[in-house]
PDB file of N, CA and C in Angstrom:
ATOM      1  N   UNK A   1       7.893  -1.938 -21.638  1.00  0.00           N
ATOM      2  CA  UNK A   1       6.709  -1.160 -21.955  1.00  0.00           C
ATOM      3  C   UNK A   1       5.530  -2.065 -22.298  1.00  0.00           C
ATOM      4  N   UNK A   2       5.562  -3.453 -23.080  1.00  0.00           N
ATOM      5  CA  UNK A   2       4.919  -4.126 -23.740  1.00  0.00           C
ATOM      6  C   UNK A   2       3.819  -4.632 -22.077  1.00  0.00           C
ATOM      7  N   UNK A   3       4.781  -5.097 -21.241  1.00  0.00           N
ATOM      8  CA  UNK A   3       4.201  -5.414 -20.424  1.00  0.00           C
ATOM      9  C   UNK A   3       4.160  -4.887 -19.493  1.00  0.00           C
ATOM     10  N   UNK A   4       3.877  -3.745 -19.247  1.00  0.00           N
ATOM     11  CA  UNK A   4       3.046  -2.505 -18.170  1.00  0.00           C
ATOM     12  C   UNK A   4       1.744  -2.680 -19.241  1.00  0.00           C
ATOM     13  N   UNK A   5       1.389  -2.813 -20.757  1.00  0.00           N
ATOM     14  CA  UNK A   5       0.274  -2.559 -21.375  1.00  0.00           C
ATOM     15  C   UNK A   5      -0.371  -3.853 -21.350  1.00  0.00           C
ATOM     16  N   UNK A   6       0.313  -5.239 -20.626  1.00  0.00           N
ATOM     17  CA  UNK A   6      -0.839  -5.794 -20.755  1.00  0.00           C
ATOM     18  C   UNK A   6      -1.145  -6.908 -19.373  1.00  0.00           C
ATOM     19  N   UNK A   7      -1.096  -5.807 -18.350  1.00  0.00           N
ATOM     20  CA  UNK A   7      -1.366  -5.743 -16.780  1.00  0.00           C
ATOM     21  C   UNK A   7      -2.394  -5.131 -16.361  1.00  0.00           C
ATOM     22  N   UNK A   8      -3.880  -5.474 -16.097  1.00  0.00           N
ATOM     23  CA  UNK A   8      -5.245  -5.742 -15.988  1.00  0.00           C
ATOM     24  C   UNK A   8      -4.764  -5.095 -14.824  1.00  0.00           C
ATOM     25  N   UNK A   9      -5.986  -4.370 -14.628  1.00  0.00           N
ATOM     26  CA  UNK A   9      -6.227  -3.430 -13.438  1.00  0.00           C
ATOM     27  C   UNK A   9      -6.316  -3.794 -12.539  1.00  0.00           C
ATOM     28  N   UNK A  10      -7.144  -5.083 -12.424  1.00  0.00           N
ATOM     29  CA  UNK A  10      -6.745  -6.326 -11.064  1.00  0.00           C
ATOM     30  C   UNK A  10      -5.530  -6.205 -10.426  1.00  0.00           C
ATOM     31  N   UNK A  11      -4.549  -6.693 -11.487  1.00  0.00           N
ATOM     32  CA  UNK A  11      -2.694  -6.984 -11.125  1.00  0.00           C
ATOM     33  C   UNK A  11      -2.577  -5.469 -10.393  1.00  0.00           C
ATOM     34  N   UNK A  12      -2.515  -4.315 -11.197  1.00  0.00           N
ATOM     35  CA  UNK A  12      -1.907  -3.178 -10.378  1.00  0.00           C
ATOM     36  C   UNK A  12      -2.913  -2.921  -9.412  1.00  0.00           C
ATOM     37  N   UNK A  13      -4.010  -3.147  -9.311  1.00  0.00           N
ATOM     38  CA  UNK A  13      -3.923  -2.918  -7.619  1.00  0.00           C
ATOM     39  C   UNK A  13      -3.371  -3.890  -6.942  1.00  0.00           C
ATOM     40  N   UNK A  14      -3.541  -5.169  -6.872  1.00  0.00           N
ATOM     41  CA  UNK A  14      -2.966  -6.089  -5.815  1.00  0.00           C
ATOM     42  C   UNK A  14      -1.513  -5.601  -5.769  1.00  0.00           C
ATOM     43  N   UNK A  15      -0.869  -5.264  -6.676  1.00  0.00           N
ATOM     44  CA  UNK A  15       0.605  -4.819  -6.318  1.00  0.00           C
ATOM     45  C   UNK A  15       1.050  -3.680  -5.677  1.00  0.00           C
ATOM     46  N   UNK A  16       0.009  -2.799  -5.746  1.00  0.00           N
ATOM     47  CA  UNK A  16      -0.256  -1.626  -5.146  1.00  0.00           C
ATOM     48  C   UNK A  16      -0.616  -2.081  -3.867  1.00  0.00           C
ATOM     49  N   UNK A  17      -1.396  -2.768  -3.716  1.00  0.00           N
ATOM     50  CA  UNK A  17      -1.890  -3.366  -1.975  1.00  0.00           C
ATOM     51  C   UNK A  17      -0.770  -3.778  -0.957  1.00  0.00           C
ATOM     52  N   UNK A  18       0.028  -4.459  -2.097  1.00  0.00           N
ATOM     53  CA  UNK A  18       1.124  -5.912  -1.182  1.00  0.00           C
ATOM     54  C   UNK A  18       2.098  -4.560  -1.086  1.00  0.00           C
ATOM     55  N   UNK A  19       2.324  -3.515  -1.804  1.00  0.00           N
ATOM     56  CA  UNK A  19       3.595  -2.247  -1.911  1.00  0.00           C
ATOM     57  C   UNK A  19       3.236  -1.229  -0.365  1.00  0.00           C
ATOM     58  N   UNK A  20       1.699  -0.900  -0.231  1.00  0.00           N
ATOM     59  CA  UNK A  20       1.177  -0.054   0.553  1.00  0.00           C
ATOM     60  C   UNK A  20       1.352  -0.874   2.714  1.00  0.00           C
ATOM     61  N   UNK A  21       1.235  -2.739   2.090  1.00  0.00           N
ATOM     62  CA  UNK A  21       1.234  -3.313   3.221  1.00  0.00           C
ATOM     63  C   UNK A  21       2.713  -3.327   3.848  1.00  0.00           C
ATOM     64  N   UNK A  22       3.917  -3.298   2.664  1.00  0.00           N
ATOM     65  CA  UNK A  22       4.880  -3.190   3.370  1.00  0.00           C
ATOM     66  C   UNK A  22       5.315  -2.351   3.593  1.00  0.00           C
ATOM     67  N   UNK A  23       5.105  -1.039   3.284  1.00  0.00           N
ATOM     68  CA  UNK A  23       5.665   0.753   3.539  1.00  0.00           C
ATOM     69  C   UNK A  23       5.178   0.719   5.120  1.00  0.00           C
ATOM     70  N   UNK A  24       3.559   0.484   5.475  1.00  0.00           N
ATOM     71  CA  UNK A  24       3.294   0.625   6.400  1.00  0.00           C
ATOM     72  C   UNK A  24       3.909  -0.626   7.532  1.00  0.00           C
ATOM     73  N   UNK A  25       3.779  -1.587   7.411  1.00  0.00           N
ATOM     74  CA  UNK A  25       4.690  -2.664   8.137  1.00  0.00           C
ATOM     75  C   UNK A  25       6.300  -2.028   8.470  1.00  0.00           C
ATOM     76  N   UNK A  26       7.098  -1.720   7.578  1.00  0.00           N
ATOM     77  CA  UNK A  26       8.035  -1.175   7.843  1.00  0.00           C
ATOM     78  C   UNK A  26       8.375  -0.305   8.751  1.00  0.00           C
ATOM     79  N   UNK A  27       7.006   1.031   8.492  1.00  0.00           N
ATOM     80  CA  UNK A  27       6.915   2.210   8.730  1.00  0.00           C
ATOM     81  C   UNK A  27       6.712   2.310  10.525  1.00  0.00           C
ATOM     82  N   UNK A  28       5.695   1.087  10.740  1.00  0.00           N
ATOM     83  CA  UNK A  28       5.111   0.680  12.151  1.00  0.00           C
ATOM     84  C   UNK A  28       6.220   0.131  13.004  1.00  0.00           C
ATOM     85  N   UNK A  29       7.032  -0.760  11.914  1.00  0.00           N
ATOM     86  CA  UNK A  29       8.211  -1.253  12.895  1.00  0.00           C
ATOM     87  C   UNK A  29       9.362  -0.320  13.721  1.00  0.00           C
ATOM     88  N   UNK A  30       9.700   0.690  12.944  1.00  0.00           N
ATOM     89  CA  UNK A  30      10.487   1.697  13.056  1.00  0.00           C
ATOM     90  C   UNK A  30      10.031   2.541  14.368  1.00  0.00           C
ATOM     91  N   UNK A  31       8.540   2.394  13.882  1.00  0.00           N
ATOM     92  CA  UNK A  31       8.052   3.435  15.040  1.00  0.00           C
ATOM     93  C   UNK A  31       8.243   2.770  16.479  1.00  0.00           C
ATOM     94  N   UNK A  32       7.509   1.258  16.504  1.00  0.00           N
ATOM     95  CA  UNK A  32       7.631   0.807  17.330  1.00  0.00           C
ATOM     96  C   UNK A  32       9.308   0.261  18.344  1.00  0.00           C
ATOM     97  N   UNK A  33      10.428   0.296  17.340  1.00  0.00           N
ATOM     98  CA  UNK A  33      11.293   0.013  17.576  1.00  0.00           C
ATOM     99  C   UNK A  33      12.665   1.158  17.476  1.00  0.00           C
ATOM    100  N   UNK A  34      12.144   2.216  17.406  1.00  0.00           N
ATOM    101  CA  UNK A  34      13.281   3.629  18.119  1.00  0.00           C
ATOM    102  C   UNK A  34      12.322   4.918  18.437  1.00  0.00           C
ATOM    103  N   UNK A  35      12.428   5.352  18.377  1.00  0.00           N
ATOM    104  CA  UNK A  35      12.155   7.062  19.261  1.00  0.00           C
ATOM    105  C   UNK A  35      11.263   7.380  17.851  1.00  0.00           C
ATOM    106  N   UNK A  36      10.221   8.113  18.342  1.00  0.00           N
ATOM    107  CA  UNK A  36       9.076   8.406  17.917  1.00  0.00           C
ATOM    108  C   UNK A  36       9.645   9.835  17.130  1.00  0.00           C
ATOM    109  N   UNK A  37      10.370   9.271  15.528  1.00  0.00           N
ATOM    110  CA  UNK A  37      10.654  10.162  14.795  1.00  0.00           C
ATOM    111  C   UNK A  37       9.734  10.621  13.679  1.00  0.00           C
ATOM    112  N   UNK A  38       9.920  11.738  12.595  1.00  0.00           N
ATOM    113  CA  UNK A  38       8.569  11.989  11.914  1.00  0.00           C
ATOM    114  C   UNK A  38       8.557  10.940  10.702  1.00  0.00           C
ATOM    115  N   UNK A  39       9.782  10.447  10.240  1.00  0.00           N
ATOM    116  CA  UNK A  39      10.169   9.412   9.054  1.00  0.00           C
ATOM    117  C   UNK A  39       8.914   8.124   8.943  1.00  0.00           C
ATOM    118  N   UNK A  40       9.257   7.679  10.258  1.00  0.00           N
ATOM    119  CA  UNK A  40       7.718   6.280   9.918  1.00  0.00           C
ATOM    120  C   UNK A  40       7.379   6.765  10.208  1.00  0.00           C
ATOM    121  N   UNK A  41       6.530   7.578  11.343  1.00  0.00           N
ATOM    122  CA  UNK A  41       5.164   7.782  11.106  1.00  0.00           C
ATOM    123  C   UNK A  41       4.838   8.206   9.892  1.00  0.00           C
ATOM    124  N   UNK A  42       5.304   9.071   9.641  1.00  0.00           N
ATOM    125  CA  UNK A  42       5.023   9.221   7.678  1.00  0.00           C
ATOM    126  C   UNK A  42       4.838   7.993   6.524  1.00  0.00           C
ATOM    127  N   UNK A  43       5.472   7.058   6.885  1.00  0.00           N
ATOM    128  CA  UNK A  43       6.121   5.646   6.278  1.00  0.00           C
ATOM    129  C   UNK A  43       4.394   5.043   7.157  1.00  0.00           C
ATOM    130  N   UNK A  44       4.129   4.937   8.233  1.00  0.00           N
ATOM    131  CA  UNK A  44       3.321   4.304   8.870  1.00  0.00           C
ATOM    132  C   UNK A  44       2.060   4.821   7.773  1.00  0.00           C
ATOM    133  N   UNK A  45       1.757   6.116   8.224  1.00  0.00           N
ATOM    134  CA  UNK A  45       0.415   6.254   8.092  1.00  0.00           C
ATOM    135  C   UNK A  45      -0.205   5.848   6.444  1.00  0.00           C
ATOM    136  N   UNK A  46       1.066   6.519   5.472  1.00  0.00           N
ATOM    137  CA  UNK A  46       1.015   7.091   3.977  1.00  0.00           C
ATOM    138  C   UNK A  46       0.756   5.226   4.072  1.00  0.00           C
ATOM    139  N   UNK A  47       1.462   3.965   4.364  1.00  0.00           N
ATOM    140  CA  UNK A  47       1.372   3.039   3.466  1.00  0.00           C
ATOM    141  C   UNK A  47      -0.461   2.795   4.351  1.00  0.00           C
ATOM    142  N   UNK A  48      -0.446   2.878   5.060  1.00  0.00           N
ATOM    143  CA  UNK A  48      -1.640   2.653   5.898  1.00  0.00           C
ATOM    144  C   UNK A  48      -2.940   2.929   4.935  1.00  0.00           C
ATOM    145  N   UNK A  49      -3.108   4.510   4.588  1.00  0.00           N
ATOM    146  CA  UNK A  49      -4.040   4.707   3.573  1.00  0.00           C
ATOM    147  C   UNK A  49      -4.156   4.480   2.111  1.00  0.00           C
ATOM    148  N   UNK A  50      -2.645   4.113   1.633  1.00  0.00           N
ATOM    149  CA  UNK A  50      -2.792   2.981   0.665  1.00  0.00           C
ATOM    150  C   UNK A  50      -3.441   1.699   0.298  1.00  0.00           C
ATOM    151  N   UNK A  51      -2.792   0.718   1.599  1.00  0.00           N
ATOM    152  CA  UNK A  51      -3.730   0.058   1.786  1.00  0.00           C
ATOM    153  C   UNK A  51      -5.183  -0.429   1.754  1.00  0.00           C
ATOM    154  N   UNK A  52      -5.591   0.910   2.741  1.00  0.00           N
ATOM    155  CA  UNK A  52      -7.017   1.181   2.692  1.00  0.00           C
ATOM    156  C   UNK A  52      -7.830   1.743   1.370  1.00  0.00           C
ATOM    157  N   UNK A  53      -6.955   2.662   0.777  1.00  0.00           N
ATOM    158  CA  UNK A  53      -7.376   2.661  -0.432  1.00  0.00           C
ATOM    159  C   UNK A  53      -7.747   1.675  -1.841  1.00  0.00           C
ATOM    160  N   UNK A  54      -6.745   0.633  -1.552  1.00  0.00           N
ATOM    161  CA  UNK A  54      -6.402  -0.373  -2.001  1.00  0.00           C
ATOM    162  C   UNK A  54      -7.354  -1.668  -2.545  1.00  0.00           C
ATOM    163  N   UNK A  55      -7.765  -1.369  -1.348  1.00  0.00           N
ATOM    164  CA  UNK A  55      -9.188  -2.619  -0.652  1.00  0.00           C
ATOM    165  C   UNK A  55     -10.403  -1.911  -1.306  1.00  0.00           C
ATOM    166  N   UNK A  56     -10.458  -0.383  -0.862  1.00  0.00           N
ATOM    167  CA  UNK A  56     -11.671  -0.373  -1.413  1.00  0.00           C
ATOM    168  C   UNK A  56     -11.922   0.164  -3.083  1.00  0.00           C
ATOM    169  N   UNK A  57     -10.747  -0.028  -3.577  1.00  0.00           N
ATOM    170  CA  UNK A  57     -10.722   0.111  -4.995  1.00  0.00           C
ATOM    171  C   UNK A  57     -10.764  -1.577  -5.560  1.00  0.00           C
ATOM    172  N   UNK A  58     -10.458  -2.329  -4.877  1.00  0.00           N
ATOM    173  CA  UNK A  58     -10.169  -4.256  -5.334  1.00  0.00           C
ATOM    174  C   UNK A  58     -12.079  -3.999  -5.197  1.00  0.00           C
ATOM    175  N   UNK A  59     -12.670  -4.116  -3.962  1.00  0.00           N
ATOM    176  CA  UNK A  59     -13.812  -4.178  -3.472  1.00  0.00           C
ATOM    177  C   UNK A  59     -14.964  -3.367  -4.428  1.00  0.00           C
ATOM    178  N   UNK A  60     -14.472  -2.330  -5.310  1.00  0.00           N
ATOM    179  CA  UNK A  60     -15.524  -1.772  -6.437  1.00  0.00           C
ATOM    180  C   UNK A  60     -15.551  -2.848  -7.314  1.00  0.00           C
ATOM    181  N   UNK A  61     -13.915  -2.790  -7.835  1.00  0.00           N
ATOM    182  CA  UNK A  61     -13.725  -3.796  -9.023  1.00  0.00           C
ATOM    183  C   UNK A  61     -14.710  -5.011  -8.686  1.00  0.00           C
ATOM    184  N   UNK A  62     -14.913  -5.764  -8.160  1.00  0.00           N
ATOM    185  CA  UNK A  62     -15.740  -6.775  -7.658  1.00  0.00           C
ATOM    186  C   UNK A  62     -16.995  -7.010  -7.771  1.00  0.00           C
ATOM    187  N   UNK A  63     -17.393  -5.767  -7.432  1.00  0.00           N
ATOM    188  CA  UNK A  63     -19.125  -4.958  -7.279  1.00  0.00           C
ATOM    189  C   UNK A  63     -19.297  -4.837  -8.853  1.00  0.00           C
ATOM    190  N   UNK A  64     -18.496  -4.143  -9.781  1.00  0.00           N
ATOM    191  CA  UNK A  64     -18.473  -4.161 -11.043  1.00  0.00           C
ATOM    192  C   UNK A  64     -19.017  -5.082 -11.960  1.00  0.00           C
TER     193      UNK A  64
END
């Protein structure tokens, strides 16, 4: 608990970023490598807009 409270908003997004890059990496591989099921693409897209979310929440912090 001690240390979830003293992890700067910086840290959880980048961990959130590197978490969102591999759901979607995963998610893309799957797709690309068996039959176009609904599992990754779900896995694809969801880490995809994480990601993207990701960046442009690091990218405020910055502007801040």
């Amino acid at each position: 608990m001690k240390l979830v409270k003293r992890m700067n908003r910086k840290v959880r997004v980048l961990i959130g970023i590197i978490g969102s890059l591999g759901l979607c990496m995963f998610g893309l591989y799957n797709v690309i490598n068996e039959n176009l099921s609904f599992g990754p693409i779900i896995l694809g897209i969801g880490g995809f807009i994480g990601l993207f979310g990701g960046i442009l929440e690091l990218k405020n912090m910055k502007r801040s």
